[in-house]
Structure formats: structure tokens, C-alpha cells
Protein backbone atom coordinates (compact mmCIF):
# COMPACT_ATOMS: atom_id res chain seq x y z
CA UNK A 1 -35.99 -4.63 5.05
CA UNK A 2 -39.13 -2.23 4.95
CA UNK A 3 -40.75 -1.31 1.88
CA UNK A 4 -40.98 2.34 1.21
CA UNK A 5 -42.60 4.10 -1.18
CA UNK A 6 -41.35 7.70 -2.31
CA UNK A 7 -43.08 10.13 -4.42
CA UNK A 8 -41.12 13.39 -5.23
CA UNK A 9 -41.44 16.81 -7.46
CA UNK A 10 -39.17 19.49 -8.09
CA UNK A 11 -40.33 22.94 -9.62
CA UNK A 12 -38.70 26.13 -10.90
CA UNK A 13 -39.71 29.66 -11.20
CA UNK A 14 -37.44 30.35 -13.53
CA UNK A 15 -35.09 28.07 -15.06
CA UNK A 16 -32.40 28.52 -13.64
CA UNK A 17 -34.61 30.52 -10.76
CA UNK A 18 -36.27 29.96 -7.31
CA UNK A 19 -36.47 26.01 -6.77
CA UNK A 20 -38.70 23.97 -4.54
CA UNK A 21 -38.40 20.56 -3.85
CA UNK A 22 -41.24 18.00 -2.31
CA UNK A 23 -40.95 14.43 -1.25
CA UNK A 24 -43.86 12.39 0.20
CA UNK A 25 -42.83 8.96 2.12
CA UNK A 26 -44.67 6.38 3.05
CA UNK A 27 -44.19 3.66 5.19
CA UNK A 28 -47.07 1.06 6.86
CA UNK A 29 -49.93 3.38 6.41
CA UNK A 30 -48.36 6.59 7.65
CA UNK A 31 -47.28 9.17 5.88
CA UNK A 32 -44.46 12.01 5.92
CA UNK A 33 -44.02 15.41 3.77
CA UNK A 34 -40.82 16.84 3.31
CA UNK A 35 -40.48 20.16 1.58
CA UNK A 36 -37.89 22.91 0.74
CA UNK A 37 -35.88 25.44 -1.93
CA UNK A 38 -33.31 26.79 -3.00
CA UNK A 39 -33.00 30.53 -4.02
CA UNK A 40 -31.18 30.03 -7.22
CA UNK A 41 -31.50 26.40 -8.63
CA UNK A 42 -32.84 24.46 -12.07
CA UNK A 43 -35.76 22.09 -12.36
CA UNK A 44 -33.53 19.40 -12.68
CA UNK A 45 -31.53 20.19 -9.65
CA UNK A 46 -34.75 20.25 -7.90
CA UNK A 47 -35.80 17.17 -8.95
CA UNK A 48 -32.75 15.42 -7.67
CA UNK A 49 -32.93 16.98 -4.28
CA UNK A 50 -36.04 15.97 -3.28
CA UNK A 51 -34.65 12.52 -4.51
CA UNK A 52 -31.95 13.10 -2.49
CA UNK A 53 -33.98 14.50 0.27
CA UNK A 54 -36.16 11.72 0.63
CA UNK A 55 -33.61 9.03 1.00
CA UNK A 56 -31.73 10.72 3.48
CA UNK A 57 -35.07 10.61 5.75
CA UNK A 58 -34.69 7.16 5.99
CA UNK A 59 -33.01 5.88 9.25
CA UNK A 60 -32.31 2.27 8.14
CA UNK A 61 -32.21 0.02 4.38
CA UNK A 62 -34.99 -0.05 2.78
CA UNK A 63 -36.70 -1.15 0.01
CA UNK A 64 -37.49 2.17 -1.44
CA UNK A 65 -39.59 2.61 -4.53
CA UNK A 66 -39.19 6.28 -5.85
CA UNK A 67 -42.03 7.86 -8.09
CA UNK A 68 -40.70 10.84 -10.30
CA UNK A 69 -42.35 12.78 -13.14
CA UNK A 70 -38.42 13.58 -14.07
CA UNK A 71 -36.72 11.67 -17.22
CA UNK A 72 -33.93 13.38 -16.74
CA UNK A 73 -33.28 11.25 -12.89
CA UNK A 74 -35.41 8.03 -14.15
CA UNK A 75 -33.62 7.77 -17.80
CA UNK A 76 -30.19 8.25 -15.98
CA UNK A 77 -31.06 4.70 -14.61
CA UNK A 78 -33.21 2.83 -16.51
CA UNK A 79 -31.14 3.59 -19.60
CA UNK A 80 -27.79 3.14 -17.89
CA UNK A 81 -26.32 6.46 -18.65
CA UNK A 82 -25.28 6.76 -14.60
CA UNK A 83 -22.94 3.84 -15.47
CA UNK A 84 -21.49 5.02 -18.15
CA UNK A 85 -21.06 8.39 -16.75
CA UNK A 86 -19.53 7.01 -13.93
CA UNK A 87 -17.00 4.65 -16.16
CA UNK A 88 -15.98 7.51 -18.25
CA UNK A 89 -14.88 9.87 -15.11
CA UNK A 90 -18.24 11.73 -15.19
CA UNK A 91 -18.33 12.55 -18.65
CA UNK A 92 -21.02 12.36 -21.69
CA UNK A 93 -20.91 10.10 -24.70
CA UNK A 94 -19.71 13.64 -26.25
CA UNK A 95 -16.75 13.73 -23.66
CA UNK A 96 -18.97 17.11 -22.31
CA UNK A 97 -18.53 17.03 -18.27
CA UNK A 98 -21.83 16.03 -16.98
CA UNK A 99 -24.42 18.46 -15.67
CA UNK A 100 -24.99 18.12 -11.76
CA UNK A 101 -22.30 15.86 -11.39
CA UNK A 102 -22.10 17.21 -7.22
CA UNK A 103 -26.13 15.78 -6.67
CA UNK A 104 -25.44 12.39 -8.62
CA UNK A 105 -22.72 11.61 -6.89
CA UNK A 106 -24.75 12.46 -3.59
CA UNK A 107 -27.66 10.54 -4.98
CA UNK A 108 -25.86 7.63 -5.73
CA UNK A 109 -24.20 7.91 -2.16
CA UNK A 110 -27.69 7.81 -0.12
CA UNK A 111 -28.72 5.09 -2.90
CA UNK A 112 -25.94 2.27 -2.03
CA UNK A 113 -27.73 2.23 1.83
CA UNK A 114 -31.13 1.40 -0.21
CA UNK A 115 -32.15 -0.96 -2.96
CA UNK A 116 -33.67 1.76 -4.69
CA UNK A 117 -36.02 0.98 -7.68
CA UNK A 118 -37.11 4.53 -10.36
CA UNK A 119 -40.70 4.75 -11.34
CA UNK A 120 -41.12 7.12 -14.28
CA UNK A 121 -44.49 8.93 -13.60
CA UNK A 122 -46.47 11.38 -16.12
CA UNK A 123 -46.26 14.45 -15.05
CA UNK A 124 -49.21 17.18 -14.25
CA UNK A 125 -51.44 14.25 -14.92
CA UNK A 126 -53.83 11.95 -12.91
CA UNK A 127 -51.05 10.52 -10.03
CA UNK A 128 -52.64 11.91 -7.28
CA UNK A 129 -49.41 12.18 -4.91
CA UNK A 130 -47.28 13.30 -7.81
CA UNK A 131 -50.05 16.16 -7.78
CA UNK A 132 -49.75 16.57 -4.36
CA UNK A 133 -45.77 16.90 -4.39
CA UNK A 134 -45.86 19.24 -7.42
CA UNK A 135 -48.32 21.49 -5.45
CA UNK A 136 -46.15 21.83 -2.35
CA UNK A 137 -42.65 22.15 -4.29
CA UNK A 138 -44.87 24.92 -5.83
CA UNK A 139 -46.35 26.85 -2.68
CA UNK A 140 -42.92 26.48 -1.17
CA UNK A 141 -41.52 28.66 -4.45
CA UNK A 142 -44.45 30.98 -3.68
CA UNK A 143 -43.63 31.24 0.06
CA UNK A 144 -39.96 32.02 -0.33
CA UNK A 145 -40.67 34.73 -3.15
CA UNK A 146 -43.25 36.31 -0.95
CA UNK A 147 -41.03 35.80 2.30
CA UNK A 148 -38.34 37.66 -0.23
CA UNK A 149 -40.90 40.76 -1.30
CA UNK A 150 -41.90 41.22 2.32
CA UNK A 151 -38.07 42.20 3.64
């Protein structure tokens, strides 16, 4: 299998507001920018679609290590929480439904064609590509709001 590497962002103007979403693959040397929104969304949602979003990209298994500056996606694994979310029909330890149950399940779905491994990132920090992703997840907010003011 190739070895992938997968840095992604998701921003909000607005919480819940205008979204954008970035993902930045890499593969071999080369890479690949993926970018988009979503006119009324949350941060987290955001976060998980360019998740999402970057998996899909891929046209065969991979090997796919995913850089995120989200706990929210990274605890979900690394603490086991998707597990027990999943044994308990999609609910919390406090029986609560959980929140963006649609883009787990979808995540989990593009993740069984991978072995997928989360890399918790610090956010707005020194990670040069997790700067880059932020900043186009960012622009794409600005060009959708000023797309929006223009019509």
C-alpha cells in the first residue's frame, strides 16, 4: 500500500456560520490541495469534512496518516469514544445522541478502505502545512462571503 500523508483544517465564521474546509495530500513528493464550504456549518463539522474530504481523494488503500489541529476528531479515536459510541447505538456516556453522528458514520465509512492513523497537531502554531490548510479553509470563508455580498 502507499503511504499518504494528510494534513487538514476546518474554520468557521461563526459558530454555527460560514464553514471552510482544507485538506493537503501528499503522496511521493507531489502534492494536492483540496478546498471547500459550506454556507451554514460548525467548526467541528468542518473539521470532519475535510477529513472526510481527503480520504475520499484517494483512488486505492492506503496508508494514510492524517494531521489535525481538531481534538474533537483525534480524541474520538485515540481515546476510544468512536467505539463506544458506536456500541451504544450512537449515543454518549450520558445516553445524549451524539453530535454529527451523519459525518462519523461517513468518516468511518471512507476509513475501513484505509489504515488510517490520527495525528493530533497544535493548532495556529509552528506546523507549517497545518498553517497552510488553516489559511485556505480561511480565504475560502472569505471568498464565499464576498461571492455572497457581490449578488
Amino acid at each position: 500500500m502507499k503511504n499518504v500523508t494528510i494534513y487538514t483544517d476546518g474554520a468557521c465564521s461563526g459558530n454555527p456560520g460560514v464553514g471552510g474546509w482544507a485538506a493537503i495530500l501528499m503522496y511521493n513528493g507531489h502534492e494536492k490541495e483540496l478546498v471547500g464550504y459550506n454556507k451554514d456549518t460548525t467548526n467541528n463539522r468542518m473539521e470532519m469534512f475535510a477529513i472526510i474530504q481527503g480520504l475520499s481523494a484517494l483512488k486505492e488503500p492506503c496508508n494514510v496518516e492524517v494531521y489535525s489541529d481538531s481534538a474533537y476528531v483525534c480524541n474520538a479515536f485515540s481515546e476510544g469514544w468512536v467505539t463506544q459510541w458506536q456500541s451504544n447505538n450512537w449515543r454518549t456516556a450520558s445516553k445524549s445522541a451524539v453530535k454529527n453522528e451523519d459525518l462519523w458514520k461517513l468518516l468511518l465509512m471512507q476509513m475501513a478502505k484505509h489504515k488510517v492513523n490520527f495525528n493530533k497537531v497544535k493548532g495556529h502554531a509552528d506546523n507549517e502545512y497545518n498553517n497552510r490548510c488553516d489559511k485556505l479553509a480561511t480565504d475560502e470563508i472569505k471568498r464565499v462571503k464576498r461571492l455572497a455580498a457581490e449578488n
